[in-house]
C-alpha atoms as a PDB file:
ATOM      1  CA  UNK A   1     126.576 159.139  31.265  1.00  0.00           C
ATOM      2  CA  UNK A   2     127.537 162.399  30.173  1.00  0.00           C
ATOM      3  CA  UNK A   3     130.507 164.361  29.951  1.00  0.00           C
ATOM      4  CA  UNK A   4     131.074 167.926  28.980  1.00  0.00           C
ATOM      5  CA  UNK A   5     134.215 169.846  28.982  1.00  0.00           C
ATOM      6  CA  UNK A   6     134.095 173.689  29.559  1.00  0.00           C
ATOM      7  CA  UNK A   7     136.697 177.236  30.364  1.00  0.00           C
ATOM      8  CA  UNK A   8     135.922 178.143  33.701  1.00  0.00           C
ATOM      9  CA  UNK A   9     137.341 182.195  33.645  1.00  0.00           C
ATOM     10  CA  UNK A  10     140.049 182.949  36.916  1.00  0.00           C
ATOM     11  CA  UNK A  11     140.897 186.493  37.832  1.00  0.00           C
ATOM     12  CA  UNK A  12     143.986 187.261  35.582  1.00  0.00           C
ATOM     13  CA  UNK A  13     147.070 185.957  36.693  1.00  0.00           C
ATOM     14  CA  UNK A  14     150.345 187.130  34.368  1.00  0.00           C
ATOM     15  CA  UNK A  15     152.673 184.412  36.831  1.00  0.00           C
ATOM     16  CA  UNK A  16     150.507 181.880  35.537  1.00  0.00           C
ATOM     17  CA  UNK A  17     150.853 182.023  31.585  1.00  0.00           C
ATOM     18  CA  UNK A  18     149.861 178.071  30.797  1.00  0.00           C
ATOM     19  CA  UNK A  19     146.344 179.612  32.045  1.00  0.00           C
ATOM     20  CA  UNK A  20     145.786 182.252  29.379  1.00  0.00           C
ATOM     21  CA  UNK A  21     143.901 181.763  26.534  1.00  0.00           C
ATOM     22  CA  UNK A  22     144.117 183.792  23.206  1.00  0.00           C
ATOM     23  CA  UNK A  23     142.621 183.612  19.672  1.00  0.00           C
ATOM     24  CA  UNK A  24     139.168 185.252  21.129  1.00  0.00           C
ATOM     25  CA  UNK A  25     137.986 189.145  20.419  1.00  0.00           C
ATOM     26  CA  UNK A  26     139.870 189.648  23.665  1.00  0.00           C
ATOM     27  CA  UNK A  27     142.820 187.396  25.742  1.00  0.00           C
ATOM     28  CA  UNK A  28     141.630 186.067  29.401  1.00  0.00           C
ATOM     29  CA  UNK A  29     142.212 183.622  32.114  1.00  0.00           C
ATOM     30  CA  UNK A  30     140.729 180.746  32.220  1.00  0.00           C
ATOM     31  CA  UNK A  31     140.932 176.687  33.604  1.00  0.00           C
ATOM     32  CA  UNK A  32     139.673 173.871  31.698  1.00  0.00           C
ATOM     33  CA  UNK A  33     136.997 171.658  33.920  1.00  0.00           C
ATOM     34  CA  UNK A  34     136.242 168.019  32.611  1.00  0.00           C
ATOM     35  CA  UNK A  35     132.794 166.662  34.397  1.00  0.00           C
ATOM     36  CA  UNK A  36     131.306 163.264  33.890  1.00  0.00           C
ATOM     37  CA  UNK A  37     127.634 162.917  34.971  1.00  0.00           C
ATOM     38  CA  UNK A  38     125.278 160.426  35.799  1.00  0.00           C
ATOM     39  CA  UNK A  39     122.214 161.345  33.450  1.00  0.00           C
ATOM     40  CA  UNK A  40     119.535 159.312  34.897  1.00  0.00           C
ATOM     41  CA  UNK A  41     120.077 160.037  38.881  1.00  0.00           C
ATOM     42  CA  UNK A  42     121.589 163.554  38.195  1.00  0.00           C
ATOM     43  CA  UNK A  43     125.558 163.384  40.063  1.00  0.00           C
ATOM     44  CA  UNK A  44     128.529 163.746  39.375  1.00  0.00           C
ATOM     45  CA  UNK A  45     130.590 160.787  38.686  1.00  0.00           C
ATOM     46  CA  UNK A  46     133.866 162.451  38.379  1.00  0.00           C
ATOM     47  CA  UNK A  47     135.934 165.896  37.178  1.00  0.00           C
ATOM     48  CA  UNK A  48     139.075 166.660  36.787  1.00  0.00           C
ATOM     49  CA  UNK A  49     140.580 170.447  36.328  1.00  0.00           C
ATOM     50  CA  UNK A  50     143.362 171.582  34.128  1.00  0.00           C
ATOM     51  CA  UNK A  51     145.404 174.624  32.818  1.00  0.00           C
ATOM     52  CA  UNK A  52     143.618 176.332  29.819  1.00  0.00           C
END
């Protein structure tokens, strides 16, 4: 099993401020996507998404 956590960019959104992230060159949007994978026979076990 693996699982890898990544920022998956949206189209800005200022209504949706939990979603921005800053402390790169420059601020964007993004969402935080959590995936847990089977390895050996290559699927998806599970994901969940999240605000940035």
């Amino acid at each position: 099993m693996g699982v890898d956590g990544s920022a998956v960019p949206i189209l800005p959104n200022p209504n949706e401020p939990q979603n921005l992230l800053t402390g790169h060159k420059r601020a964007h949007w993004a969402l935080h996507f959590n995936a847990a994978f089977d390895l050996i026979n290559r699927y998806s076990l599970d994901y969940q998404t999240q605000s940035a």
